[in-house]
PDB file of N, CA and C in Angstrom:
ATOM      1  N   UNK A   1      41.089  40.892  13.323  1.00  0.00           N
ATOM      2  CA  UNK A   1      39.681  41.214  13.555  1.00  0.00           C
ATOM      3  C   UNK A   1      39.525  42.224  14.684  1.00  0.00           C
ATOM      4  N   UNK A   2      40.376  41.901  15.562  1.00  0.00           N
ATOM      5  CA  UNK A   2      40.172  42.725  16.920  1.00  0.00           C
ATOM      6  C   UNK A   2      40.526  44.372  16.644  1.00  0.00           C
ATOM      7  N   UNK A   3      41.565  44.446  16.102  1.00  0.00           N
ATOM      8  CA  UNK A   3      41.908  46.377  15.587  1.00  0.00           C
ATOM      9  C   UNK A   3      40.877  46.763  14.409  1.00  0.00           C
ATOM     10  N   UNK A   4      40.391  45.573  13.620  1.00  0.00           N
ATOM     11  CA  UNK A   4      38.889  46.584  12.614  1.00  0.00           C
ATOM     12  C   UNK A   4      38.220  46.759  13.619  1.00  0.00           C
ATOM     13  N   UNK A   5      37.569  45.874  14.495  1.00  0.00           N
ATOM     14  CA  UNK A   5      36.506  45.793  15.179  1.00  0.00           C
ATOM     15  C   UNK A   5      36.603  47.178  16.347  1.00  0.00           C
ATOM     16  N   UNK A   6      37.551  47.133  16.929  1.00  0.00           N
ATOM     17  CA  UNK A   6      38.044  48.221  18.105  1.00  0.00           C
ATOM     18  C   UNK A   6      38.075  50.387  17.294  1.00  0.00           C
ATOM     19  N   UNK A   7      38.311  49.835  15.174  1.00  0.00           N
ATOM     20  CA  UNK A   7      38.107  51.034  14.629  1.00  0.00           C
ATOM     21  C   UNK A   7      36.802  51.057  13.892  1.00  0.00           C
ATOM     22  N   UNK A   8      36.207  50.326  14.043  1.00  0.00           N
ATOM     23  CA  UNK A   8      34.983  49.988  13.077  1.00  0.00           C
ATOM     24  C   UNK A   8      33.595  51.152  14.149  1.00  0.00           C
ATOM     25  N   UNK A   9      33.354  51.847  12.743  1.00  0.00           N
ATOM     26  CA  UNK A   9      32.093  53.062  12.771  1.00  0.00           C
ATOM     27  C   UNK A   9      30.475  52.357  12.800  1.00  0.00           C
ATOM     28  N   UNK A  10      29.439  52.813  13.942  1.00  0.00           N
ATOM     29  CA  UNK A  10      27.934  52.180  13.336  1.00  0.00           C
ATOM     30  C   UNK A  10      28.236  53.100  11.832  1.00  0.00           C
ATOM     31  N   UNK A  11      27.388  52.152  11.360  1.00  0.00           N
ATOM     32  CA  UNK A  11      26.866  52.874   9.769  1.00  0.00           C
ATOM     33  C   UNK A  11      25.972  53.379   9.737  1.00  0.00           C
ATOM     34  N   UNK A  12      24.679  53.058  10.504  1.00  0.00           N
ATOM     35  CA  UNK A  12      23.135  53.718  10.960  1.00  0.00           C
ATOM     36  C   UNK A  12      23.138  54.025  11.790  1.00  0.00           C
ATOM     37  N   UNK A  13      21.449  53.995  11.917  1.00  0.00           N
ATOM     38  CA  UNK A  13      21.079  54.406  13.287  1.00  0.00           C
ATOM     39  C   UNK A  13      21.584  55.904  13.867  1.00  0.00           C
ATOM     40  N   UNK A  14      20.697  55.724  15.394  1.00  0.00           N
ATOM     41  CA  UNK A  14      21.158  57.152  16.042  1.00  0.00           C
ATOM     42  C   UNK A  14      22.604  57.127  16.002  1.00  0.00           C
ATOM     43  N   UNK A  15      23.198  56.269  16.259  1.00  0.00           N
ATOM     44  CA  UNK A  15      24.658  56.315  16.394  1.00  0.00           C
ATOM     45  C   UNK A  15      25.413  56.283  15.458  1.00  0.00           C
ATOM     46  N   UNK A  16      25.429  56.415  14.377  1.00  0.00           N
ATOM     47  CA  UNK A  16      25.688  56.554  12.955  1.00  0.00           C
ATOM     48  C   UNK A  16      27.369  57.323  13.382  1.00  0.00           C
ATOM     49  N   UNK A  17      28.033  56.880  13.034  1.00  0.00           N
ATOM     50  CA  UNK A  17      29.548  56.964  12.757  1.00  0.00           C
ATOM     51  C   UNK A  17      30.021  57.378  14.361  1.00  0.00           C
ATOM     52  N   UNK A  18      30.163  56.696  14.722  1.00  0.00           N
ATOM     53  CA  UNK A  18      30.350  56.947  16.143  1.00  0.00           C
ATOM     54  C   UNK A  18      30.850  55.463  16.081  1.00  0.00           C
ATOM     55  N   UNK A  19      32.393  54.888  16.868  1.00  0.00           N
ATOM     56  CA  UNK A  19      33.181  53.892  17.096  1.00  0.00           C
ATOM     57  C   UNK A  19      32.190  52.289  18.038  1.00  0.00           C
ATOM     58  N   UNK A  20      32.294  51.601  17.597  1.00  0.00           N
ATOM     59  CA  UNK A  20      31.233  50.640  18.073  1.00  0.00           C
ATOM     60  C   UNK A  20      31.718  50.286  19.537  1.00  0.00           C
ATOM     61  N   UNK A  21      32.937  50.694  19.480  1.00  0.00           N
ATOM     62  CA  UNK A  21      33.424  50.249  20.963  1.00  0.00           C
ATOM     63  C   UNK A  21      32.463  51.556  22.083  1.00  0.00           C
ATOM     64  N   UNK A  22      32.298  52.639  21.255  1.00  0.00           N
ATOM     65  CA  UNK A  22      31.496  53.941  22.408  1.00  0.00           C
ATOM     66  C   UNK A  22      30.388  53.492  22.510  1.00  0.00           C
ATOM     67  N   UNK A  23      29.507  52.544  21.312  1.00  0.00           N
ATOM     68  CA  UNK A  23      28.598  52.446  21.736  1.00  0.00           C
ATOM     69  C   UNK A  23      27.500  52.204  23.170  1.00  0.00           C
ATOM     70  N   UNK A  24      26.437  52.763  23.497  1.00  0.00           N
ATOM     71  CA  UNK A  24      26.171  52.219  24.572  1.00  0.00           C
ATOM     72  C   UNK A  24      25.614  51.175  25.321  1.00  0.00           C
ATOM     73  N   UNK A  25      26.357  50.491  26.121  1.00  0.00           N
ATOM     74  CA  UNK A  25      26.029  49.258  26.395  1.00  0.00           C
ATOM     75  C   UNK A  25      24.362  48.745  26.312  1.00  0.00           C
ATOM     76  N   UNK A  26      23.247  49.251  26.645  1.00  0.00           N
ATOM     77  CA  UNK A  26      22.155  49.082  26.219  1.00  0.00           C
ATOM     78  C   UNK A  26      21.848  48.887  24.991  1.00  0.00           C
ATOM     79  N   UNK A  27      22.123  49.611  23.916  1.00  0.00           N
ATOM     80  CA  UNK A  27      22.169  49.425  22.669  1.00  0.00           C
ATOM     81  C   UNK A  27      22.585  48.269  22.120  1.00  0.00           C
ATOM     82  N   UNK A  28      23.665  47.962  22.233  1.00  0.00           N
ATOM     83  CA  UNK A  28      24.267  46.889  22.191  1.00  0.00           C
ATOM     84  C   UNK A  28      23.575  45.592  23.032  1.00  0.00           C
ATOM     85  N   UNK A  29      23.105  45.502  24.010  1.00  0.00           N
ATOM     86  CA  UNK A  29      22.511  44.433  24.479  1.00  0.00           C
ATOM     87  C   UNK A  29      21.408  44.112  23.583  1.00  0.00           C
ATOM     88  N   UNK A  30      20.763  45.489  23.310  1.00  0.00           N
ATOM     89  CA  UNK A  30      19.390  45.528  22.695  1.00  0.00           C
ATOM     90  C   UNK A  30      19.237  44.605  21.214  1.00  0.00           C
ATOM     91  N   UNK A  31      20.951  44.882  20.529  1.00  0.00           N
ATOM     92  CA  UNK A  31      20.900  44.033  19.804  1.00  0.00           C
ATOM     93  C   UNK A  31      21.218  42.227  19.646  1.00  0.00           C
ATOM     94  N   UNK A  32      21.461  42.259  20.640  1.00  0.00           N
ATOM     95  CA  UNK A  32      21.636  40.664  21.069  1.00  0.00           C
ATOM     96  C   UNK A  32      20.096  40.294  21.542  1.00  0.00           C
ATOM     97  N   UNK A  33      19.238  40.745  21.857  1.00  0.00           N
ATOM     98  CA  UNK A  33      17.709  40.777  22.583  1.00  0.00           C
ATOM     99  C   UNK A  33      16.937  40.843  20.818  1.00  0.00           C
ATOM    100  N   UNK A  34      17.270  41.539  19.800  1.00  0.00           N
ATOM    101  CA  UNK A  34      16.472  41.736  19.172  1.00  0.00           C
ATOM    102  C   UNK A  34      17.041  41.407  17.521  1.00  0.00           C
ATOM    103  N   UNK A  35      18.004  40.964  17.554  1.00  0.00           N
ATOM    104  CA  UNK A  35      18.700  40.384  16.395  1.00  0.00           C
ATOM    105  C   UNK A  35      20.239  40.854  15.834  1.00  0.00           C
ATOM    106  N   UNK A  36      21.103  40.758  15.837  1.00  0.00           N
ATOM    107  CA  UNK A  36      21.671  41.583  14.646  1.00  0.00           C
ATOM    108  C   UNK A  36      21.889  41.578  13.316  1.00  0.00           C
ATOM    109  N   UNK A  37      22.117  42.578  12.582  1.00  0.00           N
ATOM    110  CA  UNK A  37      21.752  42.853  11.331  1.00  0.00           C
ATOM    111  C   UNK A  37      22.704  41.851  10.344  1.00  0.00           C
ATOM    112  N   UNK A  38      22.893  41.233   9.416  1.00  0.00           N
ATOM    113  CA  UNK A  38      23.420  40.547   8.537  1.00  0.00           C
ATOM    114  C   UNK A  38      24.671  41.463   8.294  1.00  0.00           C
ATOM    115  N   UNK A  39      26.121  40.230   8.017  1.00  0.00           N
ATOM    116  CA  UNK A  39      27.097  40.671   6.998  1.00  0.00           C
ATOM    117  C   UNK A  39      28.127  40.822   8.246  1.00  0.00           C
ATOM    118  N   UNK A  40      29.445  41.798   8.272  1.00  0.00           N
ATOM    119  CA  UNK A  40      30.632  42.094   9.129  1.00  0.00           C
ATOM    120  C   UNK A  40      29.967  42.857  10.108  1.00  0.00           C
ATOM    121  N   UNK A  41      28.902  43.854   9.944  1.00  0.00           N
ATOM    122  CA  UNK A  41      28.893  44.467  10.864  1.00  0.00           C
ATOM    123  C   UNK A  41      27.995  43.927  11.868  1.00  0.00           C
ATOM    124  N   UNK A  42      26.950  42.928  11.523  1.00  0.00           N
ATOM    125  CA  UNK A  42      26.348  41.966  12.651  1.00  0.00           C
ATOM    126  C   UNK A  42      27.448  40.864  13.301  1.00  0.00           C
ATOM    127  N   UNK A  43      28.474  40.691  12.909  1.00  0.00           N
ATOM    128  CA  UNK A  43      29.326  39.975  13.452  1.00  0.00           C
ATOM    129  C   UNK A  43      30.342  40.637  14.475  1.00  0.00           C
ATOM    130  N   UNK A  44      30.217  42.238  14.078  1.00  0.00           N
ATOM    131  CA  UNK A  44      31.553  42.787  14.889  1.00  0.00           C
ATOM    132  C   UNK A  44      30.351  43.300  16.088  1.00  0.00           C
ATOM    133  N   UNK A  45      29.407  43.536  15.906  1.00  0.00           N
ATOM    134  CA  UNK A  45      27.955  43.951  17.165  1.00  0.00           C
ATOM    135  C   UNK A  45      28.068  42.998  18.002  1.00  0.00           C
ATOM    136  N   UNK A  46      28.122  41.532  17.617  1.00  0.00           N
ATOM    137  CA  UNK A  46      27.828  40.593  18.635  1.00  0.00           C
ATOM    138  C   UNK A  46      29.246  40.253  18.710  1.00  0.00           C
ATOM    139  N   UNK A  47      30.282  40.293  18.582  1.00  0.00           N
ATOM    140  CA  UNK A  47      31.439  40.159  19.205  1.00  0.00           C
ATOM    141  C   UNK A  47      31.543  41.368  20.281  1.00  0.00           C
ATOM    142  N   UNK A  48      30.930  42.702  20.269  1.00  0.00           N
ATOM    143  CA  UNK A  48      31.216  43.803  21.042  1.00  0.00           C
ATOM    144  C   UNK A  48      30.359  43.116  21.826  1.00  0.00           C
ATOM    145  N   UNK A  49      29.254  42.466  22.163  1.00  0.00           N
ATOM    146  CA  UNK A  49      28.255  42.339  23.043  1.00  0.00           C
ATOM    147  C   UNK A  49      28.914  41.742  23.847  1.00  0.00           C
ATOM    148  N   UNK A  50      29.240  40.553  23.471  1.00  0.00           N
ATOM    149  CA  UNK A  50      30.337  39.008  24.286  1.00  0.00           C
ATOM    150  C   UNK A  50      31.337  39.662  24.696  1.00  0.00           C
ATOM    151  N   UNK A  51      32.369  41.146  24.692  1.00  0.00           N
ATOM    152  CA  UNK A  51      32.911  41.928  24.815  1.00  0.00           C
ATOM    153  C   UNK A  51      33.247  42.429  25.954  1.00  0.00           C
ATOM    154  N   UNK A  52      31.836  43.277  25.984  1.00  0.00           N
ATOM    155  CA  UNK A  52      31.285  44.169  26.747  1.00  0.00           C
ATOM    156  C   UNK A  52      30.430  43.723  27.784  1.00  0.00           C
ATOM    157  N   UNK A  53      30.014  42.481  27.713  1.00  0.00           N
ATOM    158  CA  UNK A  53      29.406  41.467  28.960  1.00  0.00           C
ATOM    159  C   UNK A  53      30.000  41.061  29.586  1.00  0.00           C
ATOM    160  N   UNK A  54      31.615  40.918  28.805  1.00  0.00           N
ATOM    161  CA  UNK A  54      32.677  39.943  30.295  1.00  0.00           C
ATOM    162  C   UNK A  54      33.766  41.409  30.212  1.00  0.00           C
ATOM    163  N   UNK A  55      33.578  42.288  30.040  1.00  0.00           N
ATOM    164  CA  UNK A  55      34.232  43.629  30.734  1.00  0.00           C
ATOM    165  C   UNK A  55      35.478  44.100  30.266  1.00  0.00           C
ATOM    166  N   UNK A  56      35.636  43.765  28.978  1.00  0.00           N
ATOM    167  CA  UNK A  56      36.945  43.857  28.651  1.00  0.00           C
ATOM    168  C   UNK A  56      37.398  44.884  27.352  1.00  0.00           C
ATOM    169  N   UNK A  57      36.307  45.794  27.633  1.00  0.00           N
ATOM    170  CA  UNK A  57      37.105  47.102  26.922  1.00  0.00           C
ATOM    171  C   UNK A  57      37.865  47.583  26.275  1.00  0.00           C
ATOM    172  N   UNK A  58      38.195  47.412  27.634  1.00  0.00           N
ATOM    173  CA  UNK A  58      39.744  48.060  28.027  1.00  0.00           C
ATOM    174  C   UNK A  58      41.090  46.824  27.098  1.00  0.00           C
ATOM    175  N   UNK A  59      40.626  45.792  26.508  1.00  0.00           N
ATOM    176  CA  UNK A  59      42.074  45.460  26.013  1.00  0.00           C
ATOM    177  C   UNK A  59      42.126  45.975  24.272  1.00  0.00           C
ATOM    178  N   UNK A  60      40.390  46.448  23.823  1.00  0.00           N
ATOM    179  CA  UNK A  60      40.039  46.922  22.820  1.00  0.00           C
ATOM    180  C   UNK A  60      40.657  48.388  22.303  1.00  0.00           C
ATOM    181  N   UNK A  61      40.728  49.520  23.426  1.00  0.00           N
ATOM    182  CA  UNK A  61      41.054  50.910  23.769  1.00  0.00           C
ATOM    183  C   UNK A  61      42.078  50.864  22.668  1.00  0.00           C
ATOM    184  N   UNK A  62      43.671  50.476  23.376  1.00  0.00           N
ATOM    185  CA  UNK A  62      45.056  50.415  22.782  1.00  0.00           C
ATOM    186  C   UNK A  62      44.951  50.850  21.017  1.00  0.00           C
ATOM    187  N   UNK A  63      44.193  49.451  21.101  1.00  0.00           N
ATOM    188  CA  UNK A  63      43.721  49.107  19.383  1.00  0.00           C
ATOM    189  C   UNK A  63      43.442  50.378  18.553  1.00  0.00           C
ATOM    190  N   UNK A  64      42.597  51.707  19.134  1.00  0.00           N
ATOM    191  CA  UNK A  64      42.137  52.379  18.646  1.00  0.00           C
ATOM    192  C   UNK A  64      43.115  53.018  17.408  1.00  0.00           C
ATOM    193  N   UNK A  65      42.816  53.417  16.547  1.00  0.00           N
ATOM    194  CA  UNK A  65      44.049  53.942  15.526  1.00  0.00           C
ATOM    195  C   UNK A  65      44.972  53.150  14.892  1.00  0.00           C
ATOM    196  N   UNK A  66      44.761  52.068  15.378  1.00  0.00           N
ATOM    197  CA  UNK A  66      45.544  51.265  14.439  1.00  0.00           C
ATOM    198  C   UNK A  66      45.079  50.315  12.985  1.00  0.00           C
ATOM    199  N   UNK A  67      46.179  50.792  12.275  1.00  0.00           N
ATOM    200  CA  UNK A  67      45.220  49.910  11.172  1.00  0.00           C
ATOM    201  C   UNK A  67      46.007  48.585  10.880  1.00  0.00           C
ATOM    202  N   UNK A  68      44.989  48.013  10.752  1.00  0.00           N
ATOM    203  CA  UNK A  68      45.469  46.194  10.553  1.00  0.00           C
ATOM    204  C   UNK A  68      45.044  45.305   9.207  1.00  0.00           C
TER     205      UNK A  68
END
């Protein structure tokens, strides 16, 4: 889960194919404040949130490019 999630693209939105890990942390809060969307990709949003709240990035980075 952790290497899709660390290569996994938004599909919408302003941020539309851009790596969910770049996303910006506001955004991402915004969706924990305001719902997230149904299916894998509301699951890999709020795993980035829980993520990105206890600061850990950085063990996501490595992951980048790899396929799993």
């Amino acid at each position: 889960f952790l290497i899709k999630l660390a290569n996994a693209r938004m599909p919408f939105g302003k941020y539309s194919g851009r790596l969910l890990i770049d996303l910006p942390e506001a955004y991402v809060v915004w969706f924990s404040h305001k719902g997230y969307p149904r299916g894998e990709i509301g699951e890999m949003l709020e795993a980035l949130y829980t993520i990105k709240e206890n600061g850990l990035e950085s063990l996501l980075r490595p992951l980048v490019g790899l396929r799993g």
